[in-house]
Protein backbone atom coordinates (compact mmCIF):
# COMPACT_ATOMS: atom_id res chain seq x y z
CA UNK A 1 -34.50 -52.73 -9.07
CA UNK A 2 -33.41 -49.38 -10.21
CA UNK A 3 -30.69 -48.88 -11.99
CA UNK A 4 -28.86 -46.57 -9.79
CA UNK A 5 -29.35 -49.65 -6.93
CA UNK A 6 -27.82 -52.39 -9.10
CA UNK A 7 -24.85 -49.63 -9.34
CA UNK A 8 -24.59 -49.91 -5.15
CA UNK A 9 -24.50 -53.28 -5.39
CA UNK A 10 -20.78 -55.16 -5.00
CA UNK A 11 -20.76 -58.27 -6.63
CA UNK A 12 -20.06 -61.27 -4.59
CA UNK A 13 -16.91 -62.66 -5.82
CA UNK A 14 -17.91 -66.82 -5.18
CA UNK A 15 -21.31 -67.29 -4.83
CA UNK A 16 -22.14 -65.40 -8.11
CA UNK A 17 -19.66 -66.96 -9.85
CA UNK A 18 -19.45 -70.62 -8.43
CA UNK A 19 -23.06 -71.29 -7.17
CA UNK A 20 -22.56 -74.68 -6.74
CA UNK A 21 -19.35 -75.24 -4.84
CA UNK A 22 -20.56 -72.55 -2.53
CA UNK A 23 -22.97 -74.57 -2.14
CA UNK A 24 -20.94 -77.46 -1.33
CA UNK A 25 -19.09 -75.10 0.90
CA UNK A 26 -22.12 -74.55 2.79
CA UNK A 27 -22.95 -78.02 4.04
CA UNK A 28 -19.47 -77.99 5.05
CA UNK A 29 -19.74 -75.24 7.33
CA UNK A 30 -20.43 -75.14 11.11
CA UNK A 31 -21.39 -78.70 11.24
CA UNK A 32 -21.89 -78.44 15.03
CA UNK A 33 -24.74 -75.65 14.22
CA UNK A 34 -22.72 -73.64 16.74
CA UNK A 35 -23.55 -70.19 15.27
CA UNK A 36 -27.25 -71.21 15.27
CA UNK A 37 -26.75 -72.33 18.95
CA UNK A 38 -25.47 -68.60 19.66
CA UNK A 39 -28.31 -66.91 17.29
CA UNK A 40 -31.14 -68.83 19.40
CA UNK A 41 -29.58 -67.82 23.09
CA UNK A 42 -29.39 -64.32 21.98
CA UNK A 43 -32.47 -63.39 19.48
CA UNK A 44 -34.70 -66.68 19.72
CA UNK A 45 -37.14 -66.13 16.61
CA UNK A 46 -39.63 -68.92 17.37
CA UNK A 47 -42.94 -67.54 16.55
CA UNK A 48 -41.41 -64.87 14.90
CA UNK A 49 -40.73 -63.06 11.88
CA UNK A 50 -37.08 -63.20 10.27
CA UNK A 51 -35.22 -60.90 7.73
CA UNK A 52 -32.25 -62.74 6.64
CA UNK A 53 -30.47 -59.76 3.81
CA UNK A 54 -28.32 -60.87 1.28
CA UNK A 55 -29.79 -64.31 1.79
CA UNK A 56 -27.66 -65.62 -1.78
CA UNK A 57 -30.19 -68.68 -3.21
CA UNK A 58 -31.68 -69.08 0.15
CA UNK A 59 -29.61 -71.94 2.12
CA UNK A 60 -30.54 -70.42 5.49
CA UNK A 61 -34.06 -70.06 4.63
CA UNK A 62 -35.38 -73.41 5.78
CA UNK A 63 -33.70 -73.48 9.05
CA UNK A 64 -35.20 -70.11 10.37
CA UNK A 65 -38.57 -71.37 8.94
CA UNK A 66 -38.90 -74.53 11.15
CA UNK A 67 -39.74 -72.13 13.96
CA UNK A 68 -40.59 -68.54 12.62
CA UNK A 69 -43.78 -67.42 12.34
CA UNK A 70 -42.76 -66.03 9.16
CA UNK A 71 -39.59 -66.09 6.95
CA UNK A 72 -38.00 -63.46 4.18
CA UNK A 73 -35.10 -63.09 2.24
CA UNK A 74 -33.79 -60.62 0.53
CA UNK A 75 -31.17 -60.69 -2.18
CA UNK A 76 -29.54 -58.37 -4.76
CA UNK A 77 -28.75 -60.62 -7.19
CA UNK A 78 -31.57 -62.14 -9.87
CA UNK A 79 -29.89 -65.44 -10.54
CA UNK A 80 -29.60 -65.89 -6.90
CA UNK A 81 -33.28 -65.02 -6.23
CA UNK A 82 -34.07 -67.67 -8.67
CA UNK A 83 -32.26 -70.33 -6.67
CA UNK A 84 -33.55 -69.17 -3.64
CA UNK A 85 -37.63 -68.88 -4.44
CA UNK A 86 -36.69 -72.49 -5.84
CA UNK A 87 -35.61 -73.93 -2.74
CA UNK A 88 -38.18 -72.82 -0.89
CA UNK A 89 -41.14 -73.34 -3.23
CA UNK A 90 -44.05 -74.91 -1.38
CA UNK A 91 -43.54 -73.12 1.79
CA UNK A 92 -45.95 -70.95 2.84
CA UNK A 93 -44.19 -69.05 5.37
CA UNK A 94 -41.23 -68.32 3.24
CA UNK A 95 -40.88 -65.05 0.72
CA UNK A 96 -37.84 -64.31 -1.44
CA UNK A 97 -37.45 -60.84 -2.53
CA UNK A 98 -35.25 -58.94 -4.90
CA UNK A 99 -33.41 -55.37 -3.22
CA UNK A 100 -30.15 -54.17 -1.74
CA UNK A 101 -29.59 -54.03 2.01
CA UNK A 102 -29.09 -50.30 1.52
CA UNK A 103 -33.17 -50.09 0.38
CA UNK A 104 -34.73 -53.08 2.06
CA UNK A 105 -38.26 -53.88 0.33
CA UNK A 106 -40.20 -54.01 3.42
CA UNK A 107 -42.12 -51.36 5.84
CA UNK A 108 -41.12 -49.83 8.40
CA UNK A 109 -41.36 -52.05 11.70
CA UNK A 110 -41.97 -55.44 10.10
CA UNK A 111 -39.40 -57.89 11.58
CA UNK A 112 -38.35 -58.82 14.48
CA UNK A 113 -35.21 -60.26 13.77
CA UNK A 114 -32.81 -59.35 11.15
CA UNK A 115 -29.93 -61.77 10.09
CA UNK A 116 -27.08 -61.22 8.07
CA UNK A 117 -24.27 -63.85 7.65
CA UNK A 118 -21.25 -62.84 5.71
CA UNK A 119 -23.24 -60.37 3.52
CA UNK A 120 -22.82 -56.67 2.85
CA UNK A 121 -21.68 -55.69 6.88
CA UNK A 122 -18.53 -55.87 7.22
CA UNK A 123 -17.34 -52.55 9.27
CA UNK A 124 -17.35 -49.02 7.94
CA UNK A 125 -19.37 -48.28 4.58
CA UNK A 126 -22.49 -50.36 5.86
CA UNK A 127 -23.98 -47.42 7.61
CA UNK A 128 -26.80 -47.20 5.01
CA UNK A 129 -27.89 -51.18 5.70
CA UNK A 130 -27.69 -50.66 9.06
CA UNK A 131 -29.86 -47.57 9.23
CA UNK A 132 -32.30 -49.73 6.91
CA UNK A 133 -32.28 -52.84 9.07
CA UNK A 134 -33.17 -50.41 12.12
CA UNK A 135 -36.10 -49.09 10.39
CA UNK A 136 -37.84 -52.08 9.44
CA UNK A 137 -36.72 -53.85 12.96
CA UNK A 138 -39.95 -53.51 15.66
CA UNK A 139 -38.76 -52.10 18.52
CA UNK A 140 -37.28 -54.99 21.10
CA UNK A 141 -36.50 -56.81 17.64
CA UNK A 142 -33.09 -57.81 16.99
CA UNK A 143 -30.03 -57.32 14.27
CA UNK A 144 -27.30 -60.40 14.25
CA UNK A 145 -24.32 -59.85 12.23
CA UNK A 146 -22.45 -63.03 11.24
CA UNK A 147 -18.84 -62.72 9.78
CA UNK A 148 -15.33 -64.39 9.50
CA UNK A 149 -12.91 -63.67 12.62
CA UNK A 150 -9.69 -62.62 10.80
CA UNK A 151 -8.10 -63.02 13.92
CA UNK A 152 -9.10 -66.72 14.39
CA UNK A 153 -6.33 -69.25 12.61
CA UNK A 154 -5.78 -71.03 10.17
CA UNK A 155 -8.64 -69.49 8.07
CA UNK A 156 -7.78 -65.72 9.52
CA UNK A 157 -4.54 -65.72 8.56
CA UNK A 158 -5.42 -66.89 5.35
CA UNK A 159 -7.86 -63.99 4.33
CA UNK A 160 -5.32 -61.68 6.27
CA UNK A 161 -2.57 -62.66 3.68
CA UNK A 162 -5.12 -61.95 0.80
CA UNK A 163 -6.51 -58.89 2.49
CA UNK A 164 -3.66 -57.04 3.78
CA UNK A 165 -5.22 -53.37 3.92
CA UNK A 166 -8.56 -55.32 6.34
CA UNK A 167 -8.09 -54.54 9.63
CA UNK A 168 -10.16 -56.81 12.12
CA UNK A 169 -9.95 -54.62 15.25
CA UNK A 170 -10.99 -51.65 12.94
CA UNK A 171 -13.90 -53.54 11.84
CA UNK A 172 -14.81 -54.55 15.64
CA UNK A 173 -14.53 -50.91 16.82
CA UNK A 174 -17.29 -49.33 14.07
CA UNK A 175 -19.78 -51.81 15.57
CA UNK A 176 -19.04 -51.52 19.31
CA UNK A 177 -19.17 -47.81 18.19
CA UNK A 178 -22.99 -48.51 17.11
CA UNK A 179 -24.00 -50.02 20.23
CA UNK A 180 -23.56 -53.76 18.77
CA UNK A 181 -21.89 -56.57 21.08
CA UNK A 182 -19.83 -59.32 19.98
CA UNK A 183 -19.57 -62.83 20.55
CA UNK A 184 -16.78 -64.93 19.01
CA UNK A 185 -17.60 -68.20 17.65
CA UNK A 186 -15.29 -71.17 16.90
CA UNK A 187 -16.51 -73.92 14.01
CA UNK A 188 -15.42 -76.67 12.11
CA UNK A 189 -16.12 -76.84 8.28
CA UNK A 190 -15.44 -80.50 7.32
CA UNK A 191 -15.39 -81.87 3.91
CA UNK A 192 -15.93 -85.45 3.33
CA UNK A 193 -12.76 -85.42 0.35
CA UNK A 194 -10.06 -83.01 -0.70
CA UNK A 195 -11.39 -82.35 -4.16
CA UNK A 196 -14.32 -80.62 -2.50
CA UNK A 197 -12.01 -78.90 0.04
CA UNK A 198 -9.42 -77.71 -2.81
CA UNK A 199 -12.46 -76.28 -4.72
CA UNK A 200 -14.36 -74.29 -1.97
CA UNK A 201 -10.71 -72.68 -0.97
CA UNK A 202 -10.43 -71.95 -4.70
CA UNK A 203 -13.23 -69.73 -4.73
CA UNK A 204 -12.53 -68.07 -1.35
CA UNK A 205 -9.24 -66.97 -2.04
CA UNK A 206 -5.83 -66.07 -4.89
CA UNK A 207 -4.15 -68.62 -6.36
CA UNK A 208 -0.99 -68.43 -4.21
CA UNK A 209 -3.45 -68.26 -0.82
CA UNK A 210 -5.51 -71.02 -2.38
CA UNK A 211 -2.37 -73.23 -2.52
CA UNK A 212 -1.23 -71.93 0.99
CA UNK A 213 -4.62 -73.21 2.24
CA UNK A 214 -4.47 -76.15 0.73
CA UNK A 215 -1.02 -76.97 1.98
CA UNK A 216 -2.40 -76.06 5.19
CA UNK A 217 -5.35 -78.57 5.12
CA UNK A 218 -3.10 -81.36 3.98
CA UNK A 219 -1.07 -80.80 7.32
CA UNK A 220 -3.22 -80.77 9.55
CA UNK A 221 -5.35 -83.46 7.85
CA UNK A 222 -3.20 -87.00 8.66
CA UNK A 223 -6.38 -89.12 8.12
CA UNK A 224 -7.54 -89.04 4.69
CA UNK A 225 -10.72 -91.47 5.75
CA UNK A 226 -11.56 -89.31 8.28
CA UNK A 227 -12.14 -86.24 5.86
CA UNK A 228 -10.60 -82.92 5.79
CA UNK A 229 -11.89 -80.35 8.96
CA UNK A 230 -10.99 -76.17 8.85
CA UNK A 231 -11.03 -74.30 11.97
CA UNK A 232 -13.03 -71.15 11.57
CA UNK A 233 -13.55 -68.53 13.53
CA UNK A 234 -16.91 -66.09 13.22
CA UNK A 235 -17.73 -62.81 14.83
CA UNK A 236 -21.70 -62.66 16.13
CA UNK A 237 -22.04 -58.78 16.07
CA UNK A 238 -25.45 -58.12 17.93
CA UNK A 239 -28.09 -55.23 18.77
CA UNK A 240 -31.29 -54.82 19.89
CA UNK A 241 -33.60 -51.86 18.48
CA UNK A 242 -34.91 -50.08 22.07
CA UNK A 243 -38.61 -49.96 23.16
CA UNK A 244 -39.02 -46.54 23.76
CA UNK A 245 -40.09 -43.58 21.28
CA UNK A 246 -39.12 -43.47 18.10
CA UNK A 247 -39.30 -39.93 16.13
CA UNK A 248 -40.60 -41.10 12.59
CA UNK A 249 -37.81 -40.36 10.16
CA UNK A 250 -35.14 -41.27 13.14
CA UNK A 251 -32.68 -44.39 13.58
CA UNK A 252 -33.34 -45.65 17.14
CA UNK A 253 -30.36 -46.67 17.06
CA UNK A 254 -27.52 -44.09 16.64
CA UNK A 255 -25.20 -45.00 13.46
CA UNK A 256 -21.31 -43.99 13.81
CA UNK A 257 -19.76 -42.16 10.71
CA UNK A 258 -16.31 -41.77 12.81
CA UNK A 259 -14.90 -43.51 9.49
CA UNK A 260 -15.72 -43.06 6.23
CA UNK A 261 -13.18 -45.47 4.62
CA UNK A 262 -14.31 -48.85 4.27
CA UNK A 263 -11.61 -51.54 6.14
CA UNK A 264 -14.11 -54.62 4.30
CA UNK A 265 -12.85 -57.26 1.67
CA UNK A 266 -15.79 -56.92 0.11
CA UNK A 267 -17.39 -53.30 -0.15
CA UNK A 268 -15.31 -50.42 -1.96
């Protein structure tokens, strides 16, 4: 990667830093696979080949691969790719591949579904990724944009408290602007013990929101055999790349630059 890439590149502040309780934190999310049950009604990829960008060390890897024809993930971050190539060593249908979503390295029309879940689009500032996923999309392929609902509690208010200039509607508006639709998506994380719990909200937010959380969790959590269980809310942003003609050169898809100010937690 170029050095003027790894410049573009925004750190991400937990899975960088704390690979492994992110990883915890990821078999504790969605345990009802209800975001999976939304990506299959809207962009099945059985048979198909999957992009999933900013794929960290490759959890979701496996799961597209039990039914894609073909599998890759890319990922900024060389400590990440690492994990990633790891944990899916053996497969043959899997490939792991270092690059920013801004200069995806794959040609044009390759894919036929691009994923991205809670990595680099998150409203206004993305418009290079997005222009990228569009050009290596076939046409009829798909893009499926997985984020946090800020507006869905406990866990909204919770990044709203430690993100007070993110502004959910704004972020909802730039991709309805771009043609994407959304579909809102309640899940349970659930954590089998509160050290685990206490240590994935750690990483996700401040001290003083971490401890807000926490108090949270204990409140709502009577049952300490039971385990500890987080509402959390997800946004599904979705478009598909049309069929017709395509000028070489040219988005299909039109990108909005109505804002140039980035309302995400995580890009500047």
């Amino acid at each position: 990667m170029s050095r003027s890439a790894r410049r573009a590149v925004v750190p991400s502040p937990n899975i960088w830093y704390h690979t492994d309780v992110y990883e915890r934190e990821n078999l504790a999310q969605d345990v009802d696979g209800a975001i999976w049950r939304v990506l299959a009604e809207e962009c099945d990829w059985t048979g198909r080949d999957v992009l999933d960008i900013g794929c960290g060390d490759g959890f979701h890897l496996p799961h597209f691969a039990k039914r894609a024809k073909s599998v890759t993930g890319v990922e900024p971050h060389e400590p990440l790719v690492r994990r990633a190539r790891r944990r899916v060593a053996g497969s043959e249908t899997v490939t792991v591949l270092r690059g920013p979503a801004q200069r995806l390295p794959l040609p044009d029309a390759s894919v036929d579904l691009v994923h991205a879940r809670t990595a680099y689009f998150f409203g206004p500032g993305c418009e290079a990724g997005l222009a990228e996923a569009d050009r290596v999309l076939r046409p009829g392929g798909a893009l499926a944009i997985v984020d946090l609902d800020a507006t869905s509690s406990p866990y909204g208010d919770w990044m709203r408290a430690d993100l007070p200039h993110y502004e959910p509607q704004s972020v909802e508006n730039f991709f309805a602007a771009n043609g994407f639709r959304l579909r809102r998506v309640a899940t349970r994380w659930c954590f089998d013990d509160l050290a685990t719990c206490e240590s994935v909200l750690r990483i996700e937010f401040s001290p003083p929101v971490a401890r807000r959380a926490i108090a949270d969790v204990l409140r709502d959590n009577g049952n300490p055999d039971a385990g500890y269980t987080v509402p959390v809310g997800y946004r599904v942003h979705l478009r598909e790349k049309p069929t017709g003609l395509v000028i070489p050169g040219q988005s299909s898809s039109s990108v909005s630059s109505s804002s140039s100010v980035s309302t995400s937690p995580r890009m500047p």
